[in-house]
Structure formats: structure tokens, C-alpha cells
Protein backbone atom coordinates (compact mmCIF):
# COMPACT_ATOMS: atom_id res chain seq x y z
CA UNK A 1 -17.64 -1.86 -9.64
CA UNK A 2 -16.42 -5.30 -8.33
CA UNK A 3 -15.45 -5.76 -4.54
CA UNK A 4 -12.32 -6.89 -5.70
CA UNK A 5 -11.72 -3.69 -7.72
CA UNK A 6 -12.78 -1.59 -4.81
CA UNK A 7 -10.64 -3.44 -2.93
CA UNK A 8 -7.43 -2.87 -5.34
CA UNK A 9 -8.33 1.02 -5.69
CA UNK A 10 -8.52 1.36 -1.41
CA UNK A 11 -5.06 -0.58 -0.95
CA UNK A 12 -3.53 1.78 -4.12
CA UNK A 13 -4.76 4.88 -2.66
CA UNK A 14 -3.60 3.10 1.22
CA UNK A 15 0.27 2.17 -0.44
CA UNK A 16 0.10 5.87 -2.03
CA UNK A 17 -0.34 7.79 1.33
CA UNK A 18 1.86 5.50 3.22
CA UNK A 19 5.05 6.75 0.77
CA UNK A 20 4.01 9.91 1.02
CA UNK A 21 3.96 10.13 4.64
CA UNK A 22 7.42 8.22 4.68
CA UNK A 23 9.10 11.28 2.49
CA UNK A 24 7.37 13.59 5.15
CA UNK A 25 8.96 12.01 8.27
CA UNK A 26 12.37 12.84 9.68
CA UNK A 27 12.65 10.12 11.72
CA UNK A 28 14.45 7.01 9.99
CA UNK A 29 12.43 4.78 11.60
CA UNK A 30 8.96 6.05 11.21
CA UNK A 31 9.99 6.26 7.28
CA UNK A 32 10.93 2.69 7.72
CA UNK A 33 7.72 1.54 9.24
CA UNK A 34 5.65 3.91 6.66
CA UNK A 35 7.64 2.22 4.12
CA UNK A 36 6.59 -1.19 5.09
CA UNK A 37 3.18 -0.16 5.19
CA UNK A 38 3.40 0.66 1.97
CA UNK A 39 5.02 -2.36 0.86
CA UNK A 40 2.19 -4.36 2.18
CA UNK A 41 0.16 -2.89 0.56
CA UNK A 42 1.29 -3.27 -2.83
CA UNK A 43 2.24 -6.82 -2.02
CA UNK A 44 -2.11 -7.19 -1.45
CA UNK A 45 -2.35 -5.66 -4.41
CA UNK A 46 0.02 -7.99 -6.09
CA UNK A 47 -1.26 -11.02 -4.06
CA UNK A 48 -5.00 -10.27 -5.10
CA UNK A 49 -4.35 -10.35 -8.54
CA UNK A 50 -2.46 -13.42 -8.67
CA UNK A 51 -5.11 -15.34 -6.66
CA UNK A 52 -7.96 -13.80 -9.42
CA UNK A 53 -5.88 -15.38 -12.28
């Protein structure tokens, strides 16, 4: 397995957790910043890819 795929499969599993935990939380704002975790993530994701093309 690549670094780059290890990579990809780490910030997936990372972007997974983080939307979890912001369904868990009661607190808007801890949703919000677990939400932009996630959203980070995916944009890495996202960003990785493009740069590999």
C-alpha cells in the first residue's frame, strides 16, 4: 500500500469519527467545530487527489 493511500484511508477513517462525534454532542458549538474537523478532512482527501492527477 502507497503512502498516499494510507494517507487517504487515515483522513477517511479521521472525517468519519469527527461526524460521528458531532451527532453525539449537545453542544451547538462543539458539533460545529467537530463538523469542521470533518470538513477538513475530506477537503485533504479531496485536495490529495487532485494534486495526484
Amino acid at each position: 500500500m502507497s503512502a498516499r493511500n494510507d494517507d487517504e484511508i487515515y483522513y477517511r477513517e479521521r472525517e468519519r469519527q469527527s461526524r460521528e462525534m458531532a451527532a453525539q454532542a449537545n453542544d451547538p458549538g462543539v458539533q460545529q467545530i467537530h463538523m469542521q474537523f470533518a470538513q477538513a478532512y475530506a477537503r485533504r482527501v479531496r485536495d490529495d487527489k487532485h494534486e495526484a492527477a
